[in-house]
PDB file of N, CA and C in Angstrom:
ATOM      1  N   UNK A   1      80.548  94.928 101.532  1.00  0.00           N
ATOM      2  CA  UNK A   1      79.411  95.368 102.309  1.00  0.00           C
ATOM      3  C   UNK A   1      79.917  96.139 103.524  1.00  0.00           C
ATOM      4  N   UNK A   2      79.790  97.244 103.837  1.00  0.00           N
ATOM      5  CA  UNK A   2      80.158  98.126 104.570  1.00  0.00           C
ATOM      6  C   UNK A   2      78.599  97.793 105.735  1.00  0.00           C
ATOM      7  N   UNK A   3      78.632  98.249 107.002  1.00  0.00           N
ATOM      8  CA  UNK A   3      78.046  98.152 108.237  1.00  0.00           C
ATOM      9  C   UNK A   3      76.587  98.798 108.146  1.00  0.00           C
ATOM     10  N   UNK A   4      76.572  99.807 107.686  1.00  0.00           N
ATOM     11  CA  UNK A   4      75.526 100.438 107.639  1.00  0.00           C
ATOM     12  C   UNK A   4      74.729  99.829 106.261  1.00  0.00           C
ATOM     13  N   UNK A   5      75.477  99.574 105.170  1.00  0.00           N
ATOM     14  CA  UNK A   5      74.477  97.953 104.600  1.00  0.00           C
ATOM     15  C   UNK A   5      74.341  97.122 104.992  1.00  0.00           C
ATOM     16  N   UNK A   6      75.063  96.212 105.784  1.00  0.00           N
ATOM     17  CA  UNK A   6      74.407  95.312 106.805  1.00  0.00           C
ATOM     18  C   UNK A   6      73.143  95.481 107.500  1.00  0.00           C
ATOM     19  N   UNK A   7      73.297  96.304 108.264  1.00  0.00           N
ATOM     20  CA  UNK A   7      72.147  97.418 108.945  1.00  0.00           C
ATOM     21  C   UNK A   7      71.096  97.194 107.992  1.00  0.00           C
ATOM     22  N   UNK A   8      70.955  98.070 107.000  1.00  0.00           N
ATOM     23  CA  UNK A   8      69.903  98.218 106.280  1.00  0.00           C
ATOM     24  C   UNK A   8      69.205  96.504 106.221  1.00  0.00           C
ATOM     25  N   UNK A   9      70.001  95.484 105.424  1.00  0.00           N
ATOM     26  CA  UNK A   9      69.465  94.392 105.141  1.00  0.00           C
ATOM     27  C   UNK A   9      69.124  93.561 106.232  1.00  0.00           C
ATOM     28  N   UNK A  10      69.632  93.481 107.427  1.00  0.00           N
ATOM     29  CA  UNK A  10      68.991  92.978 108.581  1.00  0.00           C
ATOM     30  C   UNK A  10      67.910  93.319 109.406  1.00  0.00           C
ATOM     31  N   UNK A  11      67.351  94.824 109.136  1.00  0.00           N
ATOM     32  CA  UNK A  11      67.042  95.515 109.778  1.00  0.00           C
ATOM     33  C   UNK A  11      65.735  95.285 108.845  1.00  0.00           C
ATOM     34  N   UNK A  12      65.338  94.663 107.802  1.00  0.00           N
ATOM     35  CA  UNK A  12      64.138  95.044 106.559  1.00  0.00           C
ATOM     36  C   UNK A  12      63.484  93.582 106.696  1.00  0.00           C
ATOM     37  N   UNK A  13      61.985  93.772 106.549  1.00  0.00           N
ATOM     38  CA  UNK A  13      61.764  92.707 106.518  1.00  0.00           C
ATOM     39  C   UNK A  13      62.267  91.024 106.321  1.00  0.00           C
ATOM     40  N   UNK A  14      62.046  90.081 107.351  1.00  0.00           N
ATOM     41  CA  UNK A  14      62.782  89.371 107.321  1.00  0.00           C
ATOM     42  C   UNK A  14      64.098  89.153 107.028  1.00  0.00           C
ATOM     43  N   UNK A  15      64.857  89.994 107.476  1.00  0.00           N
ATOM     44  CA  UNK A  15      66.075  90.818 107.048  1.00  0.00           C
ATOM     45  C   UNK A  15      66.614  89.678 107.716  1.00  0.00           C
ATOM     46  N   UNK A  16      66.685  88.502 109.111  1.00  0.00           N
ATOM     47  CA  UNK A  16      68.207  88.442 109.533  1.00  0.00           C
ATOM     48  C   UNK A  16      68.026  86.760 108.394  1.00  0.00           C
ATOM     49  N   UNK A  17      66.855  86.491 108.168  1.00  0.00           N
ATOM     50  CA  UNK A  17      67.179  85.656 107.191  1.00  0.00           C
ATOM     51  C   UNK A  17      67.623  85.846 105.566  1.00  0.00           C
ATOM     52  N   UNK A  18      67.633  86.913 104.884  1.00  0.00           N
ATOM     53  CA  UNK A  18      68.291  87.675 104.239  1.00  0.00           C
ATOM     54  C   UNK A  18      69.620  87.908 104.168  1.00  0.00           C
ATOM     55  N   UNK A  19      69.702  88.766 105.822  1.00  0.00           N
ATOM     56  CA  UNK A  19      71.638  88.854 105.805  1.00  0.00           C
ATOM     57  C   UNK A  19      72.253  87.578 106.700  1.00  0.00           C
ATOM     58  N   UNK A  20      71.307  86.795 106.706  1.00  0.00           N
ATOM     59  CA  UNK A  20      72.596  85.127 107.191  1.00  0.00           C
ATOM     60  C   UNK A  20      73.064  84.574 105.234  1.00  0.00           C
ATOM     61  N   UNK A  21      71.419  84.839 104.843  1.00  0.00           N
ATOM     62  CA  UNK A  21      71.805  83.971 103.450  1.00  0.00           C
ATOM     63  C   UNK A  21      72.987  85.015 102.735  1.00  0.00           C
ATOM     64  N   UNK A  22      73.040  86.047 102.810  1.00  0.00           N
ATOM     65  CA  UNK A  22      74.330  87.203 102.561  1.00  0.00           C
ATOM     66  C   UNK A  22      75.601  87.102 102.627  1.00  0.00           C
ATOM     67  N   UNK A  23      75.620  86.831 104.073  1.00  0.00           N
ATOM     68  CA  UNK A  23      76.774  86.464 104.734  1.00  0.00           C
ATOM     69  C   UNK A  23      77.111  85.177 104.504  1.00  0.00           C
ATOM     70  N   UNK A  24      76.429  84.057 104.025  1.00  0.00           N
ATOM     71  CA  UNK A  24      76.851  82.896 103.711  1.00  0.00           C
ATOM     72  C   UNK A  24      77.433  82.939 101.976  1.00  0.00           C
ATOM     73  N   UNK A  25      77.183  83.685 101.425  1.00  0.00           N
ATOM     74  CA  UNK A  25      77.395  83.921 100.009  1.00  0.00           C
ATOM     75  C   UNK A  25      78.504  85.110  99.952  1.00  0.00           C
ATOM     76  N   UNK A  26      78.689  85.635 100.990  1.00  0.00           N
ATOM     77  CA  UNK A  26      79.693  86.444 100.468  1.00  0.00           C
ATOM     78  C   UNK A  26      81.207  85.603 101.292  1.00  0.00           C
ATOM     79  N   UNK A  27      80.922  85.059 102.372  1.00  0.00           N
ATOM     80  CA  UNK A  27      82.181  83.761 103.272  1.00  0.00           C
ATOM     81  C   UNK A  27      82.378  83.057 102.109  1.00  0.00           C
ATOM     82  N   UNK A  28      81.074  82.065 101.055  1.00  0.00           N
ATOM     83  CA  UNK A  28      81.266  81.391 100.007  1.00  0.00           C
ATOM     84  C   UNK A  28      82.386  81.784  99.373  1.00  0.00           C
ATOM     85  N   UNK A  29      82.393  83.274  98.813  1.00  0.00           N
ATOM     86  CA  UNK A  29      83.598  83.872  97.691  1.00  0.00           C
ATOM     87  C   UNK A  29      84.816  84.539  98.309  1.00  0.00           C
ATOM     88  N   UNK A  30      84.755  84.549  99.633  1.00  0.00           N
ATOM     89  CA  UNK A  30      86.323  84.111 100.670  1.00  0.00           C
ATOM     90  C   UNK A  30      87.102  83.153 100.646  1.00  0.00           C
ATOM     91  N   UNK A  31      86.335  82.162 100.927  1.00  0.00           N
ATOM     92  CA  UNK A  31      86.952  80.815 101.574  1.00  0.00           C
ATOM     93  C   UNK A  31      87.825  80.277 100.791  1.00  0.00           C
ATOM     94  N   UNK A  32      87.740  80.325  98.885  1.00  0.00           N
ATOM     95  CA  UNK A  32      88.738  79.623  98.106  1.00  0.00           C
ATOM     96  C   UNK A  32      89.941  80.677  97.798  1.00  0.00           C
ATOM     97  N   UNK A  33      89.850  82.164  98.456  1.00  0.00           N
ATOM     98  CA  UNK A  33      91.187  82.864  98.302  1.00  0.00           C
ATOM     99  C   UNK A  33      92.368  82.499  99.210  1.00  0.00           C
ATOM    100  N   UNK A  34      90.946  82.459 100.403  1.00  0.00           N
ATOM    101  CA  UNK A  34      91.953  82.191 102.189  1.00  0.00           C
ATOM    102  C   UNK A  34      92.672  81.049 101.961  1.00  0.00           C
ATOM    103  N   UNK A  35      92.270  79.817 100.896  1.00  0.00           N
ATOM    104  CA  UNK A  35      92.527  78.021 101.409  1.00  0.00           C
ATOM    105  C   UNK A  35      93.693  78.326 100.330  1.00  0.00           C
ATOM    106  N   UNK A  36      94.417  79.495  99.647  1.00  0.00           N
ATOM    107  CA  UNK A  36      95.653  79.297  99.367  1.00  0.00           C
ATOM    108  C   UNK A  36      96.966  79.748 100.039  1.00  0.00           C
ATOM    109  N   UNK A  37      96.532  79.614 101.434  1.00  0.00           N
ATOM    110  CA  UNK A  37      97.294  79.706 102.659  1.00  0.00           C
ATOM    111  C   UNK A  37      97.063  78.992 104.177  1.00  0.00           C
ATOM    112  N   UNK A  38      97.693  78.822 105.115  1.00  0.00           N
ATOM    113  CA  UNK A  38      97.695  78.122 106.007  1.00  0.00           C
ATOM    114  C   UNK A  38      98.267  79.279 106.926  1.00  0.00           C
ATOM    115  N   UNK A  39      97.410  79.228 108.115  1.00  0.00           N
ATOM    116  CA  UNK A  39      97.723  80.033 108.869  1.00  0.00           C
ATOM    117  C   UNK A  39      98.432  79.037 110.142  1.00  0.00           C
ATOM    118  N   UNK A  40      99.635  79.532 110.519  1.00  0.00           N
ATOM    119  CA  UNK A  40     100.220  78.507 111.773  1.00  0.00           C
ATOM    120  C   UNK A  40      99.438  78.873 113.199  1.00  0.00           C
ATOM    121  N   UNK A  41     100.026  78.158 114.101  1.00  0.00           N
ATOM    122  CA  UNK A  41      98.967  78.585 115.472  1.00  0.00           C
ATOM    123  C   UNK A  41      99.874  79.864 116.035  1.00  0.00           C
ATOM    124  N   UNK A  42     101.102  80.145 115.612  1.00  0.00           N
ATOM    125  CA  UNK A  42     101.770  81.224 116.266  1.00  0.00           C
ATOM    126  C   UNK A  42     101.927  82.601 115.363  1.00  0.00           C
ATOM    127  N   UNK A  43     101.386  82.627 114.501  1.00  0.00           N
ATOM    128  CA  UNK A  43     100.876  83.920 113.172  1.00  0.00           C
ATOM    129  C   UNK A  43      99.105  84.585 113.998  1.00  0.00           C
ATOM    130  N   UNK A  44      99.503  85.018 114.785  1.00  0.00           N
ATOM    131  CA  UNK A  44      98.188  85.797 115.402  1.00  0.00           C
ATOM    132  C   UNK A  44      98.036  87.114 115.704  1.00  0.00           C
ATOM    133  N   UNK A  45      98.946  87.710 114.236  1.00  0.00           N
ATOM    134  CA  UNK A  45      98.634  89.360 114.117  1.00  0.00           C
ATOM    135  C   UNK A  45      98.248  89.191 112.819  1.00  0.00           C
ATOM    136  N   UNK A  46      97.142  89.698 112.540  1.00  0.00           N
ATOM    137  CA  UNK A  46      96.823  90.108 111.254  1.00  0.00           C
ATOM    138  C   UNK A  46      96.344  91.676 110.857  1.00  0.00           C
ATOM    139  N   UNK A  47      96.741  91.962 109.629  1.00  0.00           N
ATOM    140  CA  UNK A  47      97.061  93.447 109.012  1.00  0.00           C
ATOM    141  C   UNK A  47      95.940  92.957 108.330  1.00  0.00           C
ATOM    142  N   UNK A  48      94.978  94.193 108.175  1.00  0.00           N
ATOM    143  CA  UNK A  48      94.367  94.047 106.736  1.00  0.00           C
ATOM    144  C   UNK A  48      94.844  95.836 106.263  1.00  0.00           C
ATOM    145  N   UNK A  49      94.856  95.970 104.827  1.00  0.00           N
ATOM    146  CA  UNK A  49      95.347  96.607 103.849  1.00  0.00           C
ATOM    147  C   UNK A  49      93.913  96.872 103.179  1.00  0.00           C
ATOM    148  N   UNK A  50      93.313  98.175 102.970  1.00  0.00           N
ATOM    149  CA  UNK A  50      92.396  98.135 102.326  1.00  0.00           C
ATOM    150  C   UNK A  50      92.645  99.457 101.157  1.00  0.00           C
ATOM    151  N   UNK A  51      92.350  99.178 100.224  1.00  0.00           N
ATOM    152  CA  UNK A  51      92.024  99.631  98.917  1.00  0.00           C
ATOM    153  C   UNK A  51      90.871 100.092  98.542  1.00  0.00           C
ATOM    154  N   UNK A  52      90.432 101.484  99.080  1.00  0.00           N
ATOM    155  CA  UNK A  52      89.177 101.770  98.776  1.00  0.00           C
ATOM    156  C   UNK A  52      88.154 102.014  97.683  1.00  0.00           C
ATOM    157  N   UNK A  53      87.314 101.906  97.369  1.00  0.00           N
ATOM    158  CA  UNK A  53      87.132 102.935  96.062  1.00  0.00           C
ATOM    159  C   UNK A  53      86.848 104.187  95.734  1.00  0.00           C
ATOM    160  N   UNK A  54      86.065 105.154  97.023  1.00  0.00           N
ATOM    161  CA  UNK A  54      86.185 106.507  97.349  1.00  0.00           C
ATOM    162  C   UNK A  54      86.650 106.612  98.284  1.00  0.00           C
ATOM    163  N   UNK A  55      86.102 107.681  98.700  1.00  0.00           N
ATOM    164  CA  UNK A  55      86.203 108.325 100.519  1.00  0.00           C
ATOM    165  C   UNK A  55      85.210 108.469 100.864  1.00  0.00           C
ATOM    166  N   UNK A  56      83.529 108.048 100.475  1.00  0.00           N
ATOM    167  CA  UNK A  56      82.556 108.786 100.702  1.00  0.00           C
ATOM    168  C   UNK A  56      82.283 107.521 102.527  1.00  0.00           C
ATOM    169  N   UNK A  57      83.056 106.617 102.439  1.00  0.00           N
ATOM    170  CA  UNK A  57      82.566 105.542 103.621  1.00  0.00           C
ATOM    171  C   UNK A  57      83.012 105.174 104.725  1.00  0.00           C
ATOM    172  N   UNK A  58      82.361 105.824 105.546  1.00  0.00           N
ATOM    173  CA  UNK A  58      83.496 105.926 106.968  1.00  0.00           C
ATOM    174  C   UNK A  58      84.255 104.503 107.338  1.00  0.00           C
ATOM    175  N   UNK A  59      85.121 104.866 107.621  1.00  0.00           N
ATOM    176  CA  UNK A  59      86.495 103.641 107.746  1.00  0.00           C
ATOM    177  C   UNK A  59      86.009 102.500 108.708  1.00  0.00           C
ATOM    178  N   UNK A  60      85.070 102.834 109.725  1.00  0.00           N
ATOM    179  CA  UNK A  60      84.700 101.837 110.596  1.00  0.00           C
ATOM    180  C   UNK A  60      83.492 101.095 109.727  1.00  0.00           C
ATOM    181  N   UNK A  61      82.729 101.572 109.037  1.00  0.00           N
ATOM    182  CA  UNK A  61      82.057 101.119 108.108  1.00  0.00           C
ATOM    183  C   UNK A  61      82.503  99.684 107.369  1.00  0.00           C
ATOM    184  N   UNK A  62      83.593  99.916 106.776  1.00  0.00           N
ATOM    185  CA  UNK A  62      84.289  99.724 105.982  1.00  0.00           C
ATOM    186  C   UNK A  62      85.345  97.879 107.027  1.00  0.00           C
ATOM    187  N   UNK A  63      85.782  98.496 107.842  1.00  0.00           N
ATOM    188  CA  UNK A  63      86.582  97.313 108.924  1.00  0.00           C
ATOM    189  C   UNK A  63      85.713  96.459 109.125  1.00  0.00           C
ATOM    190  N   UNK A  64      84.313  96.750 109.223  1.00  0.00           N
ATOM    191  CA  UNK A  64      83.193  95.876 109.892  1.00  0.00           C
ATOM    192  C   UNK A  64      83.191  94.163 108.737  1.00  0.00           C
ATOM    193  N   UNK A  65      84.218  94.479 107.510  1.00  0.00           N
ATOM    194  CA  UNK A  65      84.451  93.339 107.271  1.00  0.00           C
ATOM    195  C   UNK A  65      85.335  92.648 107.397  1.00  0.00           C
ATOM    196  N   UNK A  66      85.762  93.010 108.240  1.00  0.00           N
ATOM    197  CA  UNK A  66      86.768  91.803 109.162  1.00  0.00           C
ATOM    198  C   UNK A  66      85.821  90.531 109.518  1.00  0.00           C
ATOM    199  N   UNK A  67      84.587  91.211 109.986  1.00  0.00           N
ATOM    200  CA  UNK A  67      83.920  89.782 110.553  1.00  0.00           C
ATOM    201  C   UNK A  67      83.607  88.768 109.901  1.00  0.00           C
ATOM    202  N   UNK A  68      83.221  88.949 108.364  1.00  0.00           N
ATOM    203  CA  UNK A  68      83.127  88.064 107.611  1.00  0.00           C
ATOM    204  C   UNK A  68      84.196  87.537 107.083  1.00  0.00           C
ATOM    205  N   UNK A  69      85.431  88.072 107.078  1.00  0.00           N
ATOM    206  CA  UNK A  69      86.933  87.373 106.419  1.00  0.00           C
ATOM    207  C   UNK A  69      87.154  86.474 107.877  1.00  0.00           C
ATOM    208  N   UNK A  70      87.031  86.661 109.241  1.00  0.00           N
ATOM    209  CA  UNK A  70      87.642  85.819 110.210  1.00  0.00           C
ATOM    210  C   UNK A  70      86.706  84.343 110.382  1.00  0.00           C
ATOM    211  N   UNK A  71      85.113  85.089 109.908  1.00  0.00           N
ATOM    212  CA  UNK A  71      84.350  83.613 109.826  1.00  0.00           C
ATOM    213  C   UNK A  71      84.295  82.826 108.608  1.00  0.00           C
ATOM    214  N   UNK A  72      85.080  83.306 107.617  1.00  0.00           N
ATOM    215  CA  UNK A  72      85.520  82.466 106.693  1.00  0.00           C
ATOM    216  C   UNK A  72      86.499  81.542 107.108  1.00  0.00           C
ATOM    217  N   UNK A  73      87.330  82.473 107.524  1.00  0.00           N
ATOM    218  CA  UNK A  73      88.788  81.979 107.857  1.00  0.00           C
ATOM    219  C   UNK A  73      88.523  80.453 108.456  1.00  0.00           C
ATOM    220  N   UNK A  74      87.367  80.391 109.381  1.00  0.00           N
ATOM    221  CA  UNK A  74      87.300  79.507 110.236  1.00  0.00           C
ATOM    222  C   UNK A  74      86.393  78.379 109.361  1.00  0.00           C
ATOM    223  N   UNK A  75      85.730  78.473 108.679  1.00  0.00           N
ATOM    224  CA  UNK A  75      84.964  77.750 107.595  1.00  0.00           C
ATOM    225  C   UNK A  75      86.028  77.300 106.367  1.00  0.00           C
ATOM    226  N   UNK A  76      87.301  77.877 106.299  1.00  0.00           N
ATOM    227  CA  UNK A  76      88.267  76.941 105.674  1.00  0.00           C
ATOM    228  C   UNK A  76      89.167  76.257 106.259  1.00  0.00           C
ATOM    229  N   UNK A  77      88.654  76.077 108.040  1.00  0.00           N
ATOM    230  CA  UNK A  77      89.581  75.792 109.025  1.00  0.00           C
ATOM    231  C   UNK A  77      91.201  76.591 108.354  1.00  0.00           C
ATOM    232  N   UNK A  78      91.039  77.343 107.966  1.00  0.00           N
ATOM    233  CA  UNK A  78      92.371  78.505 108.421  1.00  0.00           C
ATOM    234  C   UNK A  78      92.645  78.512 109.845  1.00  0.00           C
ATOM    235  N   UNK A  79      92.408  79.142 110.772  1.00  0.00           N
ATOM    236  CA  UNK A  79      92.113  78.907 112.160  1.00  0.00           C
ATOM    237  C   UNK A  79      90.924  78.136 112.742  1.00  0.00           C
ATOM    238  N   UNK A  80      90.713  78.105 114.240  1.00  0.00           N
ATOM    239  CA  UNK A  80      90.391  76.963 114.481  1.00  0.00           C
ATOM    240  C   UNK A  80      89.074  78.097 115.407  1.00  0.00           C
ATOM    241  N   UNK A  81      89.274  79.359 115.558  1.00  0.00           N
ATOM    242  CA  UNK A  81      88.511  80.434 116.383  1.00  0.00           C
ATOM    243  C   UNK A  81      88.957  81.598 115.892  1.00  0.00           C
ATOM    244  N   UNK A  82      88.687  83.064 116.289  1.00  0.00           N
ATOM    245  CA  UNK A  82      88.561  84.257 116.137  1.00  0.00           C
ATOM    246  C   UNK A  82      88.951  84.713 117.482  1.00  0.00           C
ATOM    247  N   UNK A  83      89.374  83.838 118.610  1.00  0.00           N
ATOM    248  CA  UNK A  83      89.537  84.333 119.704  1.00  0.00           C
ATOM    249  C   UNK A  83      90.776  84.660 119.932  1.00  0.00           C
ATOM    250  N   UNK A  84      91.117  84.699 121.345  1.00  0.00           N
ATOM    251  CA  UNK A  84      92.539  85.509 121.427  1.00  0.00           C
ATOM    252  C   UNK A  84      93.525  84.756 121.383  1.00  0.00           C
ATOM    253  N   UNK A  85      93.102  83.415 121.102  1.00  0.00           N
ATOM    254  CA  UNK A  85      94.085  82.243 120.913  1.00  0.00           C
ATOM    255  C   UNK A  85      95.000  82.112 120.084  1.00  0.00           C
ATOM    256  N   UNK A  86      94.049  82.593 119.206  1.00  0.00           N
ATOM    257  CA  UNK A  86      94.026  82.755 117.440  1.00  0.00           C
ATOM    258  C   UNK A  86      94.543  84.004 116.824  1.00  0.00           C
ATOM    259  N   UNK A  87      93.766  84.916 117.114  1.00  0.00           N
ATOM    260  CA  UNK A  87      93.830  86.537 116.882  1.00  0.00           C
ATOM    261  C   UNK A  87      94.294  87.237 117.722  1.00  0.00           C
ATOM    262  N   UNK A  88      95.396  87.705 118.158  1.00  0.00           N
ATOM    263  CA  UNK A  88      95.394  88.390 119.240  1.00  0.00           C
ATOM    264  C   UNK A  88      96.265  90.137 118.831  1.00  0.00           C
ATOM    265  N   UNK A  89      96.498  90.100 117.776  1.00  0.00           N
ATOM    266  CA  UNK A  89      96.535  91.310 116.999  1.00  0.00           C
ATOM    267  C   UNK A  89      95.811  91.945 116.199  1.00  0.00           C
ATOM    268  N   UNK A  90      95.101  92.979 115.802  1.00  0.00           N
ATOM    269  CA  UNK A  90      94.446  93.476 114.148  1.00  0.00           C
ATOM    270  C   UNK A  90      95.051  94.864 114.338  1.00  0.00           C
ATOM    271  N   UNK A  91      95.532  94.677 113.108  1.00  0.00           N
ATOM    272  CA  UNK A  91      95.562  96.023 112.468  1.00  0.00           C
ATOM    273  C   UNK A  91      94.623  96.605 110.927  1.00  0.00           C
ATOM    274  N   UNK A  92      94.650  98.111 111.026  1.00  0.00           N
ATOM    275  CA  UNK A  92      94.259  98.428 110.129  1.00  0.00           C
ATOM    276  C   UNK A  92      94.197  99.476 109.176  1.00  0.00           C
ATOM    277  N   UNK A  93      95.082  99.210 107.766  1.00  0.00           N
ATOM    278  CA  UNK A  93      95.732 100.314 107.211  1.00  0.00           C
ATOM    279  C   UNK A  93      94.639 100.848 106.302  1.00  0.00           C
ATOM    280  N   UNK A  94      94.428 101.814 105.750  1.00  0.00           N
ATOM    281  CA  UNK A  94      93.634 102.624 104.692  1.00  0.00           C
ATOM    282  C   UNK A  94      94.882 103.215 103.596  1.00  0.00           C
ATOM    283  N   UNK A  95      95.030 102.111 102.972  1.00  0.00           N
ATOM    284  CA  UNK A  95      95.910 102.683 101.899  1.00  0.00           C
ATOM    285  C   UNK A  95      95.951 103.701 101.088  1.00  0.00           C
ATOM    286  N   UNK A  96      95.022 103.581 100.273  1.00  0.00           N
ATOM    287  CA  UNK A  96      94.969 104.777  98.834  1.00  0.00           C
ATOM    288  C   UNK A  96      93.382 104.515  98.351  1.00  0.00           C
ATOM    289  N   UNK A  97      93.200 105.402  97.506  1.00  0.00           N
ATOM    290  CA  UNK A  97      91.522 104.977  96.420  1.00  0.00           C
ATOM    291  C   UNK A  97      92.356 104.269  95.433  1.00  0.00           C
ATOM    292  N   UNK A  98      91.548 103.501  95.060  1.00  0.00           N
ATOM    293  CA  UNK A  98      91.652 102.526  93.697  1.00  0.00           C
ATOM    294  C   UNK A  98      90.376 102.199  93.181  1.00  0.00           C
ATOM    295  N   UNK A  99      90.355 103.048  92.683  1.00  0.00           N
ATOM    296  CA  UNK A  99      88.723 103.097  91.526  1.00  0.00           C
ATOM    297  C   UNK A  99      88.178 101.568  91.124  1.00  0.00           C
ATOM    298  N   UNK A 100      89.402 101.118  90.320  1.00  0.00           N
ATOM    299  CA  UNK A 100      89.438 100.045  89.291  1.00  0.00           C
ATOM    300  C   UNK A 100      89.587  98.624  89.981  1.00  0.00           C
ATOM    301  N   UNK A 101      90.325  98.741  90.825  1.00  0.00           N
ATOM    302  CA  UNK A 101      90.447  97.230  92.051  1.00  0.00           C
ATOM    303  C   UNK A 101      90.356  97.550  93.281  1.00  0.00           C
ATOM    304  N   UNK A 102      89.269  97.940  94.384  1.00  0.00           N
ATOM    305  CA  UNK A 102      88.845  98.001  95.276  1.00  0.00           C
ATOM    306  C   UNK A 102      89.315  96.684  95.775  1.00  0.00           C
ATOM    307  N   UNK A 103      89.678  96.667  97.039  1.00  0.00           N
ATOM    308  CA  UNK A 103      90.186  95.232  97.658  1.00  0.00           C
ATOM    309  C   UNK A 103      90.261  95.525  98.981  1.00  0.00           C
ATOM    310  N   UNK A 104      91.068  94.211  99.488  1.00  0.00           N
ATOM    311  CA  UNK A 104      91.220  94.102 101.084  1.00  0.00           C
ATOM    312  C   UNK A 104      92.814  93.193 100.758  1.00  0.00           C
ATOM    313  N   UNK A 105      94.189  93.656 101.156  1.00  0.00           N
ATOM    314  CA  UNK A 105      95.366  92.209 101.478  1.00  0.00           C
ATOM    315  C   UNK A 105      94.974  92.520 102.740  1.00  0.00           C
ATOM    316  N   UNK A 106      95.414  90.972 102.971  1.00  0.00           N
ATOM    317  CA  UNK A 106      95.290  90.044 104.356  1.00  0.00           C
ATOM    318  C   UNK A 106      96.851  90.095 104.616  1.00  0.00           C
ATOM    319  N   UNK A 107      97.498  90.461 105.344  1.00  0.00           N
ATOM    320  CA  UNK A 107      98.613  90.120 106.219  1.00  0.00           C
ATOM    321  C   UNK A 107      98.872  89.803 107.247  1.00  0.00           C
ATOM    322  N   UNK A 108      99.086  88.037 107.331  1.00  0.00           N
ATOM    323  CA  UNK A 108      99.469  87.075 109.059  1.00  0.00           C
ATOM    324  C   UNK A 108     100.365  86.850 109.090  1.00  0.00           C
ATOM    325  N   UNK A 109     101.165  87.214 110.170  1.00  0.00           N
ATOM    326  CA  UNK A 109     101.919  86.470 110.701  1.00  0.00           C
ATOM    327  C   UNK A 109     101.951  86.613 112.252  1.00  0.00           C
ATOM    328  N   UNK A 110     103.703  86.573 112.803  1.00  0.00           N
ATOM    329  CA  UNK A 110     103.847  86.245 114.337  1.00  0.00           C
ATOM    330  C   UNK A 110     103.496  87.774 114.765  1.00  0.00           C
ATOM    331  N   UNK A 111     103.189  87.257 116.188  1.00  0.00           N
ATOM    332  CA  UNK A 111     102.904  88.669 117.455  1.00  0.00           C
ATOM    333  C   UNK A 111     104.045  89.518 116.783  1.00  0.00           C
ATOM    334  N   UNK A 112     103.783  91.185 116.990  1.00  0.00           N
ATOM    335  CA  UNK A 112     105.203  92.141 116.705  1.00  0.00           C
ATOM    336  C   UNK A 112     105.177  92.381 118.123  1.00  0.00           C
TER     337      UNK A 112
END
């Protein structure tokens, strides 16, 4: 879900009860990738790696799902917050198109 679909579904009738039940269903199909890792308390740079499937979607569009991978994160107690305690790095690469496996890698570790 890119930002400007967010937008749309919050924004539409009874929309923010719509995009909570959204956002709870799409954290749902996070949470059992994230819980095959443990994040330490001193791993507080994270890379995400994204794999697009075109170019037609502006890149900030596109980052705006960070928010739902960090409130997963915290719903598999991966971390314990999203704050600077926790997070105090993001990066963010735009790899290549990949038609066929559109994705996101997650890369944590220590401060660089």
């Amino acid at each position: 879900m890119t930002l400007n679909q967010w937008n749309l579904v919050s924004r539409a009738k009874r929309g923010m009860y719509t995009a909570s039940g959204y956002k709870k269903r799409v954290e749902n199909r996070i949470v059992p990738i994230l819980n095959q890792r443990k994040v330490a308390s001193d791993e507080t740079y994270w890379h995400f790696s994204w794999y697009l499937k075109d170019k037609r979607t502006d890149l900030d569009n596109i980052s705006f799902m960070q928010k739902f991978i960090f409130d997963a994160a915290q719903h598999a107690n991966i971390i314990k917050n999203d704050n600077l305690d926790q997070v105090s790095d993001i990066r963010h690469t735009f790899i290549t198109i990949d038609k066929t496996n559109p994705r996101v890698e997650i890369h944590v570790g220590k401060q660089i």
